[in-house]
N, C-alpha and C. Protein backbone atom coordinates (compact mmCIF):
# COMPACT_ATOMS: atom_id res chain seq x y z
N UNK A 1 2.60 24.92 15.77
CA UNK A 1 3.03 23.71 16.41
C UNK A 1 3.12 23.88 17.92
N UNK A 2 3.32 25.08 18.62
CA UNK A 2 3.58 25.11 19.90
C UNK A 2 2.05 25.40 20.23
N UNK A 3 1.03 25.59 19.92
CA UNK A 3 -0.23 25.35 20.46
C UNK A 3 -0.43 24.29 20.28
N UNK A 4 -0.30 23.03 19.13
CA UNK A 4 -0.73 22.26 19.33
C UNK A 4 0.24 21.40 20.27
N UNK A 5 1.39 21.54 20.98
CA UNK A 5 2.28 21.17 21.74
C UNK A 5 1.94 21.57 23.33
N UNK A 6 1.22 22.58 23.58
CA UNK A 6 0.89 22.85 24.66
C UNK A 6 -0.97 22.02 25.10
N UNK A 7 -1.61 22.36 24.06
CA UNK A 7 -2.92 21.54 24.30
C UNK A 7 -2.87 19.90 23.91
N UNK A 8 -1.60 19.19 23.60
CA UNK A 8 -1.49 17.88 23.86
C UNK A 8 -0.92 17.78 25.26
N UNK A 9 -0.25 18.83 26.10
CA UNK A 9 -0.23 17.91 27.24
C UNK A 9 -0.68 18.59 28.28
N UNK A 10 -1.34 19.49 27.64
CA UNK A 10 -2.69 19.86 29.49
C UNK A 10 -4.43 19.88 28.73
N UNK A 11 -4.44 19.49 27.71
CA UNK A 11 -5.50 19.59 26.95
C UNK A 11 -7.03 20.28 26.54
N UNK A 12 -7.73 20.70 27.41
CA UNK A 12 -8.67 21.65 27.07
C UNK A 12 -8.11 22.31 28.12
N UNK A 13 -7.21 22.56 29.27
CA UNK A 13 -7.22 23.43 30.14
C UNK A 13 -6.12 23.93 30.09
N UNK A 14 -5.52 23.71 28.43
CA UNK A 14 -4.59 25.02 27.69
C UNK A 14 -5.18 26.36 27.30
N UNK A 15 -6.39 26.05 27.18
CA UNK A 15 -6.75 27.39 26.64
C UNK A 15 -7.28 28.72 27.53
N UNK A 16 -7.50 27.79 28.91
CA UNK A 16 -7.80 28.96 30.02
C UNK A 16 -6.99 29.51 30.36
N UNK A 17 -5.50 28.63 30.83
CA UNK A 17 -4.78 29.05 31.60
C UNK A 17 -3.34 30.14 30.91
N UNK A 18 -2.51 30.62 31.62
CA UNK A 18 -1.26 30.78 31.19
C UNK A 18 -0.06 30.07 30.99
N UNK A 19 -0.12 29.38 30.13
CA UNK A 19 0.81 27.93 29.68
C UNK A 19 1.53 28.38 28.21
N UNK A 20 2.77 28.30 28.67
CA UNK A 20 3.50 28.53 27.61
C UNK A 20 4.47 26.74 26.91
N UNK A 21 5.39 27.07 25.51
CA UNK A 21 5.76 26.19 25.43
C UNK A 21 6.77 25.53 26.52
N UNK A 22 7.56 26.30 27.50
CA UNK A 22 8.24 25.87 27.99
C UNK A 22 7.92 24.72 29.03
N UNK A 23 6.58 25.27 29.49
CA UNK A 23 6.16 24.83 30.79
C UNK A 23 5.77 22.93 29.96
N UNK A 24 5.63 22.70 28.93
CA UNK A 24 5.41 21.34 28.50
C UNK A 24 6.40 20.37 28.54
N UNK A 25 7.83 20.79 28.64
CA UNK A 25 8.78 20.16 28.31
C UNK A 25 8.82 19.51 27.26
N UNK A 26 8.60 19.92 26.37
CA UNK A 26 8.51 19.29 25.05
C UNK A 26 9.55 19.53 24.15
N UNK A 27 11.14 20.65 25.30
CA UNK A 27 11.85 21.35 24.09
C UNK A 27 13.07 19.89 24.23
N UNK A 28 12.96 18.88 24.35
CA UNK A 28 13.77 17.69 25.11
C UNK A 28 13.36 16.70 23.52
N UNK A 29 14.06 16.24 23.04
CA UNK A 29 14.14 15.59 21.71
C UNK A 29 13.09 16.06 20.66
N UNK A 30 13.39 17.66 20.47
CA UNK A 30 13.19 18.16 19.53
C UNK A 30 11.61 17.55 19.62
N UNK A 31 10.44 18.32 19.83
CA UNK A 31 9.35 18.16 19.91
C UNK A 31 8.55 18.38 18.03
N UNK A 32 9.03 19.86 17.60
CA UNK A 32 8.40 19.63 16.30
C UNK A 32 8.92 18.15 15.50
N UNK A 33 9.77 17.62 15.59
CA UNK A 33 10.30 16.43 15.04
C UNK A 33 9.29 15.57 15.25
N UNK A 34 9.13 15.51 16.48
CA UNK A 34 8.44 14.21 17.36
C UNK A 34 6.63 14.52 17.06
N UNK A 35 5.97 15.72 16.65
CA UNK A 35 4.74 15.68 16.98
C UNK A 35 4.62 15.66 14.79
N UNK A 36 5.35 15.80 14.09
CA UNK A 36 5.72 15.58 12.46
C UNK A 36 5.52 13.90 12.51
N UNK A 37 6.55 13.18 12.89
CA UNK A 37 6.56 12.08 12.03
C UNK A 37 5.78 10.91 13.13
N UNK A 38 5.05 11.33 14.46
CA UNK A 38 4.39 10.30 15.70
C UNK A 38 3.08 11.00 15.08
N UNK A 39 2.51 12.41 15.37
CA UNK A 39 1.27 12.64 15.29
C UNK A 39 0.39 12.91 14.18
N UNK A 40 1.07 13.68 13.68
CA UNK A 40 0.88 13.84 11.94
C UNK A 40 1.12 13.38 11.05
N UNK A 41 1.86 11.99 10.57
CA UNK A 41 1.69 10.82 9.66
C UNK A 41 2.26 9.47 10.00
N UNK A 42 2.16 8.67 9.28
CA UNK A 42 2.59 7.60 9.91
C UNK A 42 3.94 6.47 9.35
N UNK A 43 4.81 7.33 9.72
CA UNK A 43 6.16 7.01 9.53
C UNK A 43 6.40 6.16 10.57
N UNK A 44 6.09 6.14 11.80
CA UNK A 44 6.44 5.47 12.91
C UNK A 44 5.93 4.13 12.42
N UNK A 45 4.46 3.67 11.66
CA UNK A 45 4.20 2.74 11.58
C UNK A 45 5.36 2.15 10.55
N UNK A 46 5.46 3.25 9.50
CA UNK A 46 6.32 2.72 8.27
C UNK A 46 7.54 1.75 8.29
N UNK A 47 8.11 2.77 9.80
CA UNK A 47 9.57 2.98 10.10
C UNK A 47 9.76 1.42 10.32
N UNK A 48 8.66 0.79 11.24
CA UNK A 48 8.40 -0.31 12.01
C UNK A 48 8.77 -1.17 11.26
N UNK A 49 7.43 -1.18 10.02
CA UNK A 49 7.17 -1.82 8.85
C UNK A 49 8.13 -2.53 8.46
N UNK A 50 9.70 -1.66 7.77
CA UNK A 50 10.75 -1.79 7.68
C UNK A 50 11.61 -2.46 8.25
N UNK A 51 11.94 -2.23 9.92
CA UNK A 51 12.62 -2.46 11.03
C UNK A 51 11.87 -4.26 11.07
N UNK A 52 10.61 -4.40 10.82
CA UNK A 52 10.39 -6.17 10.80
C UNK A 52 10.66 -7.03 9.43
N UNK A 53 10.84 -5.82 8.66
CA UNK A 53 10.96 -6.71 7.20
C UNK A 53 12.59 -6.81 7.45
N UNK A 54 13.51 -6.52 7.32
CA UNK A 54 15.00 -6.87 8.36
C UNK A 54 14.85 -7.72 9.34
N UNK A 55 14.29 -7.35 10.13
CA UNK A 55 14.44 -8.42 11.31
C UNK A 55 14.14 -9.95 10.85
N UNK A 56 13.03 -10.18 10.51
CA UNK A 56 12.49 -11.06 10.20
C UNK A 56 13.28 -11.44 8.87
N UNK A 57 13.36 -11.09 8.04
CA UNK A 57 13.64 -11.51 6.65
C UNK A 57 12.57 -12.91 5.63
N UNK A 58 11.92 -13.25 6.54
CA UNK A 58 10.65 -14.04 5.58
C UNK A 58 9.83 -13.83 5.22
N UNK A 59 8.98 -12.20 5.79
CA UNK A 59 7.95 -11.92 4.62
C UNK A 59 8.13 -11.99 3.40
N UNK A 60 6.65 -12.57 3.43
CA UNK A 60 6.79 -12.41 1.87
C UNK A 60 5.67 -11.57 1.26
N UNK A 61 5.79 -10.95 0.44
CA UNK A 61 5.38 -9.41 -0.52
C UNK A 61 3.84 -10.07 -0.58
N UNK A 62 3.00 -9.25 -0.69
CA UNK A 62 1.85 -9.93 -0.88
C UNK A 62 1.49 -9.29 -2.54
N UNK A 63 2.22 -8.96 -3.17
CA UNK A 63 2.17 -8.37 -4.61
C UNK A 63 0.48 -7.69 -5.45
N UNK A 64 0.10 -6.94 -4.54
CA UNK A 64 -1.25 -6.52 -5.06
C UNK A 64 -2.68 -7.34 -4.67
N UNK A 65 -2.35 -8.34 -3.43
CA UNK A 65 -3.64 -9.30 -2.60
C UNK A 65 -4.12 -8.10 -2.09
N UNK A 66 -3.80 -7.31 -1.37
CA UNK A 66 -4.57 -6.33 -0.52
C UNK A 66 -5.15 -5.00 -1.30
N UNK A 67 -4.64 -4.58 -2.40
CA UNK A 67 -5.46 -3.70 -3.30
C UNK A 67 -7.04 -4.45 -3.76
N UNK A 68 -6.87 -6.01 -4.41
CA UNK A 68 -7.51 -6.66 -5.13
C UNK A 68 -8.51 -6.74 -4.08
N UNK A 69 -8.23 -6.51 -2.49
CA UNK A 69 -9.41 -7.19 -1.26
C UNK A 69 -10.09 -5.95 -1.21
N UNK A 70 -9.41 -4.75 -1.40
CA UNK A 70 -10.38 -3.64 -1.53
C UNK A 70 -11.06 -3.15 -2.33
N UNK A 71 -10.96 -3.52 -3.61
CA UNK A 71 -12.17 -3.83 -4.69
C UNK A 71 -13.17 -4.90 -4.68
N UNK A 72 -13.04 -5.59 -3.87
CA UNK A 72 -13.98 -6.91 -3.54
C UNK A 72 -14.83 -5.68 -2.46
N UNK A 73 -14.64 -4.81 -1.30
CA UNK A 73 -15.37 -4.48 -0.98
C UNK A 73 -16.37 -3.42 -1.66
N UNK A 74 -15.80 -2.41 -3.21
CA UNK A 74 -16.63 -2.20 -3.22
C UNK A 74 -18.21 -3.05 -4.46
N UNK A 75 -18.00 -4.56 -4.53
CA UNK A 75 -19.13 -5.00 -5.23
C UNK A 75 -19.32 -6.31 -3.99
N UNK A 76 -19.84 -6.43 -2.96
CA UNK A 76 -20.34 -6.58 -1.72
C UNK A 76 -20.15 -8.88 -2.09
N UNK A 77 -20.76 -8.79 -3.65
CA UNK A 77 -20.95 -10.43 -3.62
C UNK A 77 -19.99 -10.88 -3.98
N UNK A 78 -18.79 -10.29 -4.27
CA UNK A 78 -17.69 -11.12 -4.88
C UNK A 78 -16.49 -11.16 -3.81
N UNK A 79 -17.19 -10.19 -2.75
CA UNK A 79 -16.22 -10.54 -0.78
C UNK A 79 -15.82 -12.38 -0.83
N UNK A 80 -17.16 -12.59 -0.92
CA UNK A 80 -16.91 -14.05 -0.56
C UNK A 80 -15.93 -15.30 -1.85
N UNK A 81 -15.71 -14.47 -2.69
CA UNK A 81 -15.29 -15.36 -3.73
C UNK A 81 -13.56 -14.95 -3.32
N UNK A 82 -13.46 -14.03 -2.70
CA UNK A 82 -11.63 -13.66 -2.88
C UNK A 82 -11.32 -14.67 -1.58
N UNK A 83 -10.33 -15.17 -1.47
CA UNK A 83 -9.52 -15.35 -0.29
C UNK A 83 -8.18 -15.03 0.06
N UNK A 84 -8.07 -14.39 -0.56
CA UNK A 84 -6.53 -13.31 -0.36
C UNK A 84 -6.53 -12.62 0.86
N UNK A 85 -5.02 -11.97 0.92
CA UNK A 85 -4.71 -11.22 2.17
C UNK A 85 -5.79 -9.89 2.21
N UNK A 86 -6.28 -9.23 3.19
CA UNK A 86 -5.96 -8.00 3.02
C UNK A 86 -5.60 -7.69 3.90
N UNK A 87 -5.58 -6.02 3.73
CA UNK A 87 -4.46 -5.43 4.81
C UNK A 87 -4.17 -5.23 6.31
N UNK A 88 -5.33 -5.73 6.57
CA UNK A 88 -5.37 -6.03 8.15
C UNK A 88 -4.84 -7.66 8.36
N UNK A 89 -4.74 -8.32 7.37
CA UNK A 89 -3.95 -9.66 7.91
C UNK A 89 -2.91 -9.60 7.06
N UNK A 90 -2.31 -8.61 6.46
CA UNK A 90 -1.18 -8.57 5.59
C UNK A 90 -0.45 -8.02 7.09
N UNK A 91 -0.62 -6.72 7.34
CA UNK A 91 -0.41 -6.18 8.45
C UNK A 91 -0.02 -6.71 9.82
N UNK A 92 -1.29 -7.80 9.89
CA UNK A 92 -0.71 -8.72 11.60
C UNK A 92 0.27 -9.61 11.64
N UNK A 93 0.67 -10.05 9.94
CA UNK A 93 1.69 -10.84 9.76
C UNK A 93 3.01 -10.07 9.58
N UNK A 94 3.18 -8.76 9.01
CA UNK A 94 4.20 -8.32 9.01
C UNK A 94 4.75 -8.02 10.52
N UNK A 95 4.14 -7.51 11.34
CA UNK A 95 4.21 -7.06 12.52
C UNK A 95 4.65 -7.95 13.34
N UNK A 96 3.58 -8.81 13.49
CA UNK A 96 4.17 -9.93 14.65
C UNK A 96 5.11 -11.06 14.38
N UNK A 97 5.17 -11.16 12.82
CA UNK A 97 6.23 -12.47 12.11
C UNK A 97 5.92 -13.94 12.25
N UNK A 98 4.32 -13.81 12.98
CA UNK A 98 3.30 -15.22 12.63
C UNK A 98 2.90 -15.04 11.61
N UNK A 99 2.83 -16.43 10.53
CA UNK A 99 2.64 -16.77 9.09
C UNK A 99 1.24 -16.65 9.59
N UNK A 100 0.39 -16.70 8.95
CA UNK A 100 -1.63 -16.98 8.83
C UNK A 100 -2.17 -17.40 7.74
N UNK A 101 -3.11 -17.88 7.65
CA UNK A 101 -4.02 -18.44 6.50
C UNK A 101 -5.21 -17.35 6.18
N UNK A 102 -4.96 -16.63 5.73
CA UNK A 102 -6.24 -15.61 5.14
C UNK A 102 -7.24 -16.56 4.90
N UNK A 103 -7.27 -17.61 4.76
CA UNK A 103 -8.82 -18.37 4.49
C UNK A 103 -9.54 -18.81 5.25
N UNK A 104 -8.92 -19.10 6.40
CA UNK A 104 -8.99 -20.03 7.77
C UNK A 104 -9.04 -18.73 8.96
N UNK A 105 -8.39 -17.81 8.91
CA UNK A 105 -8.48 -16.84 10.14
C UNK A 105 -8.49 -15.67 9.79
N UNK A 106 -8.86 -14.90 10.39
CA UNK A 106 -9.42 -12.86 10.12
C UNK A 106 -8.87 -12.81 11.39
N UNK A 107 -7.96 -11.51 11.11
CA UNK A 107 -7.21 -10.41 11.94
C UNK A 107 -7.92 -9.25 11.37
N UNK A 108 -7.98 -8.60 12.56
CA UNK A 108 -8.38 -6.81 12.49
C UNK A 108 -7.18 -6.37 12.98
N UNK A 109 -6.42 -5.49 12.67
CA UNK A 109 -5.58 -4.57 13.17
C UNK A 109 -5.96 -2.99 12.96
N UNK A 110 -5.47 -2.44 13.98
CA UNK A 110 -5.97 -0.99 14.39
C UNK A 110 -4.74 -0.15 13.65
N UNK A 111 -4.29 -0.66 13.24
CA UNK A 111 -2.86 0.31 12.05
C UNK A 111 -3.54 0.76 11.14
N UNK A 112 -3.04 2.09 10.79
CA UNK A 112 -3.58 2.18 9.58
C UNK A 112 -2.09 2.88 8.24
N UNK A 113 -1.71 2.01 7.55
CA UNK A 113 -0.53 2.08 6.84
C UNK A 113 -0.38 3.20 5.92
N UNK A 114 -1.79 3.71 5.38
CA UNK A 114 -1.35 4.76 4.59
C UNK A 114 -1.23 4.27 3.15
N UNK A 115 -0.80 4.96 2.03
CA UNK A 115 -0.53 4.51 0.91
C UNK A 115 1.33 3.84 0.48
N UNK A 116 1.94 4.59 1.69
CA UNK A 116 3.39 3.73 1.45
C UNK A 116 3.18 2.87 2.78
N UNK A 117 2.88 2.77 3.44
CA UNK A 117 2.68 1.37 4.44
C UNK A 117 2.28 -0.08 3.67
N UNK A 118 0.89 0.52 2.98
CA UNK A 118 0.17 -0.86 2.03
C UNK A 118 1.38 -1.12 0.94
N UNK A 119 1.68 0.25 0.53
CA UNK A 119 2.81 -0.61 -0.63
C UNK A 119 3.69 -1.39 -0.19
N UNK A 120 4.45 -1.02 0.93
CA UNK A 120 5.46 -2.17 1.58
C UNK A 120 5.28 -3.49 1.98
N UNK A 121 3.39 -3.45 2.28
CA UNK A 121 3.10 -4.86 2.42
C UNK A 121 3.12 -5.54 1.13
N UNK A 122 2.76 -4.79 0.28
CA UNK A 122 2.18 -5.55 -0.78
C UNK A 122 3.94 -5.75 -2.03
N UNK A 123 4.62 -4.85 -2.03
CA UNK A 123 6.01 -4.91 -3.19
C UNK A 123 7.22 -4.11 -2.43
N UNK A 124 7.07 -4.83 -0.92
CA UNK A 124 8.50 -3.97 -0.39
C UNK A 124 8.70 -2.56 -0.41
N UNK A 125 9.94 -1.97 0.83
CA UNK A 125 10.24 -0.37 0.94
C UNK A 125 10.27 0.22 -0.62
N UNK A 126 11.49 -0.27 -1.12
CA UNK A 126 11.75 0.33 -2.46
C UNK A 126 10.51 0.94 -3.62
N UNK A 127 9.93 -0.55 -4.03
CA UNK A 127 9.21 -0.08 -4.71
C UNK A 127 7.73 0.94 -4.69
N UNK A 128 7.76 0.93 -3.36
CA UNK A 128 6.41 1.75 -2.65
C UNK A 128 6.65 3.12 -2.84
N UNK A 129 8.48 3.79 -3.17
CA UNK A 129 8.18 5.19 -3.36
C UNK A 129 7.95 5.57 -4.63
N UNK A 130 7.86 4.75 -5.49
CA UNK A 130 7.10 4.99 -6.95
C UNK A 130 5.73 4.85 -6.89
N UNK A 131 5.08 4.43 -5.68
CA UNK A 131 3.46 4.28 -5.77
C UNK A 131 2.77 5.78 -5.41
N UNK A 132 3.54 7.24 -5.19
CA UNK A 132 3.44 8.35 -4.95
C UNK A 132 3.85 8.99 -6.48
N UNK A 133 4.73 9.04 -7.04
CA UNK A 133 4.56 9.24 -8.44
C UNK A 133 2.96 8.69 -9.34
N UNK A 134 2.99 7.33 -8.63
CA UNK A 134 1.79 6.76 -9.93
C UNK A 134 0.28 7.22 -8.87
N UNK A 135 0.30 7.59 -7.87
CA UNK A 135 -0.64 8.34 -7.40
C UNK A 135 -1.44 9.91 -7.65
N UNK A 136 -0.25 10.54 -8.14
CA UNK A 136 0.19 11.89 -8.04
C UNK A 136 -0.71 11.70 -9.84
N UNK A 137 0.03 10.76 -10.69
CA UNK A 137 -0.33 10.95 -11.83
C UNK A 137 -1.78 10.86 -12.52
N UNK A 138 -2.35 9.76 -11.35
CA UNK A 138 -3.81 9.34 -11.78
C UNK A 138 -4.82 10.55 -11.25
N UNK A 139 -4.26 10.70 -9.79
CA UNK A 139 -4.82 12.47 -9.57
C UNK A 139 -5.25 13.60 -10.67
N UNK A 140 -3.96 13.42 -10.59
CA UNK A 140 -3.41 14.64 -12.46
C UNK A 140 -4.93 14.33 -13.35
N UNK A 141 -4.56 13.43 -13.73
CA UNK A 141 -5.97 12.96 -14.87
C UNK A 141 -7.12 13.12 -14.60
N UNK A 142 -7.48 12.69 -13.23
CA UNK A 142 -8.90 12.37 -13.14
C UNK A 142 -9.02 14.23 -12.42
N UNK A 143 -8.14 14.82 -12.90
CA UNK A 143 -8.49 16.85 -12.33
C UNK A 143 -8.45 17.48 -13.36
N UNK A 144 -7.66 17.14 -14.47
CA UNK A 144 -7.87 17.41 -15.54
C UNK A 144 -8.81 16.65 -16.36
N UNK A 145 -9.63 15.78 -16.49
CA UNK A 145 -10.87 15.38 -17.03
C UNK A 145 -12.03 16.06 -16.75
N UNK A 146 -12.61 15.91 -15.37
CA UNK A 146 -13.35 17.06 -14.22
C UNK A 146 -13.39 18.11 -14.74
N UNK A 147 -12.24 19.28 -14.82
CA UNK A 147 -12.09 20.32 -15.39
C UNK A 147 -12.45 20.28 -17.22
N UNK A 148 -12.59 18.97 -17.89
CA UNK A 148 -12.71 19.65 -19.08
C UNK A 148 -14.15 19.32 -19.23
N UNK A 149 -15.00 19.00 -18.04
CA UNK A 149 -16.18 18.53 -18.79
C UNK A 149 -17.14 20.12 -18.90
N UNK A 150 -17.94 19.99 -19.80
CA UNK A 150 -19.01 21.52 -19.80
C UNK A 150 -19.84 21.33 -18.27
N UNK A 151 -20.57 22.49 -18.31
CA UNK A 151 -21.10 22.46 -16.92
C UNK A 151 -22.53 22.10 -17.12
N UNK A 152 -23.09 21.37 -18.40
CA UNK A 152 -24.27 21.23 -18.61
C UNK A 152 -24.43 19.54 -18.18
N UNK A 153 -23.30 18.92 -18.08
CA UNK A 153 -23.38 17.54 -17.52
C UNK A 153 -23.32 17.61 -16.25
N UNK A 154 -23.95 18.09 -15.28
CA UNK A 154 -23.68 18.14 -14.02
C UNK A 154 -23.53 16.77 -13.07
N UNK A 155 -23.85 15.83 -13.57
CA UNK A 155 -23.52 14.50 -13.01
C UNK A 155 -21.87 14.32 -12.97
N UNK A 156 -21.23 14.66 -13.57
CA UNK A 156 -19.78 14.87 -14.02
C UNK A 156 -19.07 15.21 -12.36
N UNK A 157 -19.84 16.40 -12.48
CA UNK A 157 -19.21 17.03 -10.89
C UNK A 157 -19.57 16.15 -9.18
N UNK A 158 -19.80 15.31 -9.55
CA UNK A 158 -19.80 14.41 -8.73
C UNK A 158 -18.25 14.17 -8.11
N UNK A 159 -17.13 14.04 -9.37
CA UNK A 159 -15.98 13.79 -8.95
C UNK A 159 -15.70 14.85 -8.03
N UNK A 160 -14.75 14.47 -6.92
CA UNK A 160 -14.17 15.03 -5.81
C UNK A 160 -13.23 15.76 -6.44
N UNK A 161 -12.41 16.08 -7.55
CA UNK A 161 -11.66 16.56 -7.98
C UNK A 161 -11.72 17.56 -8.88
């Protein structure tokens, strides 16, 4: 962590010089904290996520629109038949607390939520930390299937797992 703490703030001309952690000032609100939950995942977005679903109190859950928009992309002709949220206008609405018409207007947002971000858009904080259990489990299966096939089906090993 302290290399990657020193080449975030002098950046390729950490590696020539003599630069230690101190010289970054990075030991000022706990830097491994700060380069964990800002650079390496995205809790900050999460945290947000949260902090507008309080504030606001009128979202409303989009209950599985934004999973369903990402299976529309992968069979290309049935894009045009969904008009549901997905997660880039699930997203611009949680954030900014303007309502939108997924049918009528497209937002791109540059967030990227992660698998407990999308759950919060889609069934709130709570229920999103069970979507890591039911992640964890379908994993499980589809590594243990992989593993039981013979090695004479080699199409099999296609799976990533």
């Amino acid at each position: 962590m302290s290399v990657y703490s020193i080449y975030k703030t002098y950046g390729v001309n950490a590696f020539s010089g003599d630069y230690s952690i101190e010289d970054t000032n990075r030991y000022n609100n706990n830097p491994i904290v700060e380069m964990y939950l800002g650079d390496f995942s995205r809790a900050t977005v999460n945290g947000f996520q949260i902090a507008q679903i309080e504030d606001i109190g009128k979202y409303e859950y989009k209950f599985g629109q934004t999973y369903a928009y990402t299976f529309t992309m992968l069979l290309p002709f049935t894009k045009n038949l969904y008009n549901g949220y997905n997660k880039d206008s699930a997203g611009y609405e949680l954030l900014t607390g303007y309502e939108i018409n997924p049918k009528v207007e497209d937002y791109h947002n540059s967030r990227v939520f992660g698998l407990y971000g999308e759950g919060i858009l889609n069934f709130g904080p709570l229920f999103s930390t069970f979507l890591f259990g039911l992640f964890g489990y379908i994993v499980a299966k589809l590594d243990n299937i992989s593993r039981n096939f013979y090695m004479k089906k080699y199409i099999y090993l296609l799976f990533h797992f």
